[in-house]
C-alpha atoms as a PDB file:
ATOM      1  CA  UNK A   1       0.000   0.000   0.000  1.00  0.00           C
ATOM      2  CA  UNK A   2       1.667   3.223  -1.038  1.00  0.00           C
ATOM      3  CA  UNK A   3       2.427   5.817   2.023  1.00  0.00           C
ATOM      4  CA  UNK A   4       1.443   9.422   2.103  1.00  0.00           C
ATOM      5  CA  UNK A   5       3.581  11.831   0.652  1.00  0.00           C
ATOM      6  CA  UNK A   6       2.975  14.299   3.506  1.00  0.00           C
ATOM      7  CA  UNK A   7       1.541  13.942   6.872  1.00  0.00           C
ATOM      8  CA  UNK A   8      -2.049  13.760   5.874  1.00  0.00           C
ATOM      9  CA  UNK A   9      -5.039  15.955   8.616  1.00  0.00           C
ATOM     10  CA  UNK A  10      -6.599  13.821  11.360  1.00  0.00           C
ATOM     11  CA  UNK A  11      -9.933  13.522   9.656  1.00  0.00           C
ATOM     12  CA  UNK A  12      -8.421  12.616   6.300  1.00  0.00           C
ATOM     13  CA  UNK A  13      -6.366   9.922   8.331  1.00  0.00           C
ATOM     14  CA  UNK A  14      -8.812   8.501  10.512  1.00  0.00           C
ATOM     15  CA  UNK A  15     -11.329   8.768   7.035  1.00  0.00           C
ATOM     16  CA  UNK A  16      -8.773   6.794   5.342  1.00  0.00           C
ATOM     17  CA  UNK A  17      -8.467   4.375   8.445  1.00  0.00           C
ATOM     18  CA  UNK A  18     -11.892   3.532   8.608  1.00  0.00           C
ATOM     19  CA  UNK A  19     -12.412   2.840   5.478  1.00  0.00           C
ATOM     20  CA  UNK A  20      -9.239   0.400   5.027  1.00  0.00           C
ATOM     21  CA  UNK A  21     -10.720  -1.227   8.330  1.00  0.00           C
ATOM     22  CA  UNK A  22     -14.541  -1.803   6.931  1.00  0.00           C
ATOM     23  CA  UNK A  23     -12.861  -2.696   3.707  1.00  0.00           C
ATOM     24  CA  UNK A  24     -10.504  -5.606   5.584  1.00  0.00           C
ATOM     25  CA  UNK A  25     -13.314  -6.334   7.620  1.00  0.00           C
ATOM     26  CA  UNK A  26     -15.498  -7.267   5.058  1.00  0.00           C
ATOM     27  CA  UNK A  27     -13.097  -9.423   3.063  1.00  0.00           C
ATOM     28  CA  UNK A  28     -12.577  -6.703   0.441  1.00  0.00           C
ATOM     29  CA  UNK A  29      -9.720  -8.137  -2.243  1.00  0.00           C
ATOM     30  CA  UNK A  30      -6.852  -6.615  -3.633  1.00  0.00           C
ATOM     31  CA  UNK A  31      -7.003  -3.413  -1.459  1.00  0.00           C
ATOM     32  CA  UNK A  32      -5.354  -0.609  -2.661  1.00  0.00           C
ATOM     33  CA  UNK A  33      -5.105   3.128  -1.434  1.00  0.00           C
ATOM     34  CA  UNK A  34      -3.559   5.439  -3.799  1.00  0.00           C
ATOM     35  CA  UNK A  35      -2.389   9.107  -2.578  1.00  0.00           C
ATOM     36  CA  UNK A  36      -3.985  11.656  -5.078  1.00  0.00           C
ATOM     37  CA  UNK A  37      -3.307  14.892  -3.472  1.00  0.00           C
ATOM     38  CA  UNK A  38      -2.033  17.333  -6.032  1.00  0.00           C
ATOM     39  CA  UNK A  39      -3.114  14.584  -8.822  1.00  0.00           C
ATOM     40  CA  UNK A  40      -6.611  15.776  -9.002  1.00  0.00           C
ATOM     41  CA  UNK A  41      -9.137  18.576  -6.734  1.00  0.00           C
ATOM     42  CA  UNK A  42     -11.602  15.758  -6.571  1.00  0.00           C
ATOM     43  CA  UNK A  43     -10.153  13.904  -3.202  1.00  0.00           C
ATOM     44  CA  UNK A  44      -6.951  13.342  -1.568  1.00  0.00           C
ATOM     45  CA  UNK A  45      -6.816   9.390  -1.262  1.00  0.00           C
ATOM     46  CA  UNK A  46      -8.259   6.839  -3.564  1.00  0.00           C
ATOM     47  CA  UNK A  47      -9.073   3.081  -2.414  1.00  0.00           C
ATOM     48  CA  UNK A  48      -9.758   0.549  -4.755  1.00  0.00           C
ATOM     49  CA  UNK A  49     -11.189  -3.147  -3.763  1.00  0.00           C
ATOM     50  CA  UNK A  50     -12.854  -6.436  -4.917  1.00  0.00           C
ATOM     51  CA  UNK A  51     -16.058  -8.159  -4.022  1.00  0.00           C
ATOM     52  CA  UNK A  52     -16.341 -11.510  -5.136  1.00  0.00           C
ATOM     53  CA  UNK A  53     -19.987 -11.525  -6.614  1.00  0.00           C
ATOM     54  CA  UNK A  54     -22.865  -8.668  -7.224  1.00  0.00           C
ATOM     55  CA  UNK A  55     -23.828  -9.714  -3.006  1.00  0.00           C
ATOM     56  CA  UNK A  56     -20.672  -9.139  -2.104  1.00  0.00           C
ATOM     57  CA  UNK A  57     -19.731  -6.234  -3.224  1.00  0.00           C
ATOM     58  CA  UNK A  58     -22.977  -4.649  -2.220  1.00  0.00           C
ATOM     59  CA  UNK A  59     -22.424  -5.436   1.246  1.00  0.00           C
ATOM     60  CA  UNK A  60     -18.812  -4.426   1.589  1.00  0.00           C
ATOM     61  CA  UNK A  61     -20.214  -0.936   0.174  1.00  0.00           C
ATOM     62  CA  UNK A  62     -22.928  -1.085   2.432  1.00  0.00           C
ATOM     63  CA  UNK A  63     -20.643  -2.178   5.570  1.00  0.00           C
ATOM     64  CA  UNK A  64     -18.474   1.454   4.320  1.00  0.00           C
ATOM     65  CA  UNK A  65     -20.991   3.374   3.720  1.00  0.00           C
ATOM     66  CA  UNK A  66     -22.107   3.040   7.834  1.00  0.00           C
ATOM     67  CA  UNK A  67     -18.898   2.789   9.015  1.00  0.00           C
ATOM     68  CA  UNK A  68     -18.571   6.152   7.883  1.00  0.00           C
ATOM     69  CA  UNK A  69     -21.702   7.354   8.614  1.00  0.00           C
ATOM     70  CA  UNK A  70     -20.693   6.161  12.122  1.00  0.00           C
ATOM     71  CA  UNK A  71     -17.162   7.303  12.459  1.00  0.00           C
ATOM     72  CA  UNK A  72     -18.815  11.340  12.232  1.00  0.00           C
ATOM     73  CA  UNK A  73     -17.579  11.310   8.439  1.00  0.00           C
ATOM     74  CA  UNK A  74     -20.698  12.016   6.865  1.00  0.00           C
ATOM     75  CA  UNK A  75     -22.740  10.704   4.785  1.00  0.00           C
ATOM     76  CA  UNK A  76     -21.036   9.678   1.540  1.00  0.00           C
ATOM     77  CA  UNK A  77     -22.559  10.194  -1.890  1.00  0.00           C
ATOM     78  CA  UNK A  78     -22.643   6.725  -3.702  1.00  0.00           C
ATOM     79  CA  UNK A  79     -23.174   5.577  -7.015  1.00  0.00           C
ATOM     80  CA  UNK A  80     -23.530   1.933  -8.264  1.00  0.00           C
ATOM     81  CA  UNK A  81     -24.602   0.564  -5.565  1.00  0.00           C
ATOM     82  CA  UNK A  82     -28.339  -0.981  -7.147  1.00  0.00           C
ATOM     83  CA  UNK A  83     -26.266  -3.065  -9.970  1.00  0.00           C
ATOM     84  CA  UNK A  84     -23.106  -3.769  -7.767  1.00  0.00           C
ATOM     85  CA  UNK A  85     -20.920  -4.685 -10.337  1.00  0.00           C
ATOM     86  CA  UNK A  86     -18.641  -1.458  -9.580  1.00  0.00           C
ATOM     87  CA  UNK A  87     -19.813   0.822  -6.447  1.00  0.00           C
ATOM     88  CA  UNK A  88     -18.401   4.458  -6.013  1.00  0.00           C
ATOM     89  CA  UNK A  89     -18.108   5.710  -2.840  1.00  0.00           C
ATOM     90  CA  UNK A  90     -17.465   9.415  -2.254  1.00  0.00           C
ATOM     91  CA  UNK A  91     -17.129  10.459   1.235  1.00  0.00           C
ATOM     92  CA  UNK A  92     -15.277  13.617  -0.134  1.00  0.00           C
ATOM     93  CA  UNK A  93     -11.765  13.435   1.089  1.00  0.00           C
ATOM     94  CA  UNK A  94     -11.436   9.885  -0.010  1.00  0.00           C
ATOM     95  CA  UNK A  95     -13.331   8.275  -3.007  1.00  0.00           C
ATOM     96  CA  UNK A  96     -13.857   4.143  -2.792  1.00  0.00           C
ATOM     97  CA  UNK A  97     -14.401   2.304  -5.977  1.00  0.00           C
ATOM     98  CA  UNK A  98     -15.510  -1.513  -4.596  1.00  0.00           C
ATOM     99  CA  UNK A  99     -15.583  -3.709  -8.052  1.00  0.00           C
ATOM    100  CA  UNK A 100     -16.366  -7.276  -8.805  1.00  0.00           C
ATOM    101  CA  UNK A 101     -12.784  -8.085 -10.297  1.00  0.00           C
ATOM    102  CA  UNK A 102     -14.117  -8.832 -14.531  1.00  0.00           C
ATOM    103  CA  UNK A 103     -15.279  -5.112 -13.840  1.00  0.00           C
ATOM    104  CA  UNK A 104     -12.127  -3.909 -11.995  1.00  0.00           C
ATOM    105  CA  UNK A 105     -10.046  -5.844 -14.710  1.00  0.00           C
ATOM    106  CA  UNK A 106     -11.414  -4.477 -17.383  1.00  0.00           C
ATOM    107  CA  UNK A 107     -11.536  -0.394 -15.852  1.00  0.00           C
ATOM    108  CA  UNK A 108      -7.773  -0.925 -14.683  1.00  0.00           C
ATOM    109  CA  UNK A 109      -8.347   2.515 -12.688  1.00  0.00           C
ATOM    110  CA  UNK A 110      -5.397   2.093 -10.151  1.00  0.00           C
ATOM    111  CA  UNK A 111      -3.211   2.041 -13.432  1.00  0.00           C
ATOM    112  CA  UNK A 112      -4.286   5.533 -14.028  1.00  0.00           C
ATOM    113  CA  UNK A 113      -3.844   7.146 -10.835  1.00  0.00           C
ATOM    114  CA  UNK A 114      -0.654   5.355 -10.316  1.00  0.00           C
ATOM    115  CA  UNK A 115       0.995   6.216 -12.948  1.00  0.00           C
ATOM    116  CA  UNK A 116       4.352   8.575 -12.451  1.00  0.00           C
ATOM    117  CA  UNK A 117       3.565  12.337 -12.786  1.00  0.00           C
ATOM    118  CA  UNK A 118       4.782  14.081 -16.140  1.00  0.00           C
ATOM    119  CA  UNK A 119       7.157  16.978 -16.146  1.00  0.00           C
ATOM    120  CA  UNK A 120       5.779  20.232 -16.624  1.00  0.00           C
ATOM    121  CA  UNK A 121       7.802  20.535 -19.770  1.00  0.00           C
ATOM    122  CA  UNK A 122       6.999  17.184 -21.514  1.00  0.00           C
ATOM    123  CA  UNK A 123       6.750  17.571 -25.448  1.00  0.00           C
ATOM    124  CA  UNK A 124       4.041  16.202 -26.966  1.00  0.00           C
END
């Protein structure tokens, strides 16, 4: 699992806690957290994870959604989550994409925001 860059806020880091612990708790797969900060305005931490089937990874989302909800965080906007074959998750600091892996496989988001940043002065 990557590390920060910087020292990330308390709420971002216990937001980012809580989520990797309802994740692990609910036998998420393949669990990765990506640091976007400076990457993109939209959040500061991305986590992507696997369900096994449509059930599972509505419940996993489900399990996040109120662990959230729980830990003060809000309540998170969430897309997905009738068809279950890819659930967003945005509790605004962090966004959580839960996929059943054909979906994930086939999306390859972590790819994306993992990728080295360019130089300012790449030629194209």
């Amino acid at each position: 699992m990557p590390s920060p860059a910087g020292a990330p806020d308390d709420s971002l880091s216990r937001a980012v806690k809580t989520a990797l612990a309802s994740l692990e708790d609910s036998k998420a797969e393949d669990i990765v957290s990506i640091d976007i900060q400076g990457k993109s305005p939209l959040a500061d931490y991305m986590i992507v994870a696997s369900g096994r089937s449509h059930r599972h990874v509505g419940a996993v989302a489900e399990r996040l959604i109120r662990a959230l909800k729980e830990a003060g965080l809000g309540s998170a906007r969430v897309e997905g989550l009738a068809g279950a074959d890819w659930v967003l998750i945005d509790s605004g600091d962090i966004i959580v994409h839960v996929f059943r892996p054909e979906v994930r496989e086939f999306y390859n988001i972590e790819k994306m925001w993992q990728a080295p940043d360019l130089e300012d002065e790449t030629l194209h």
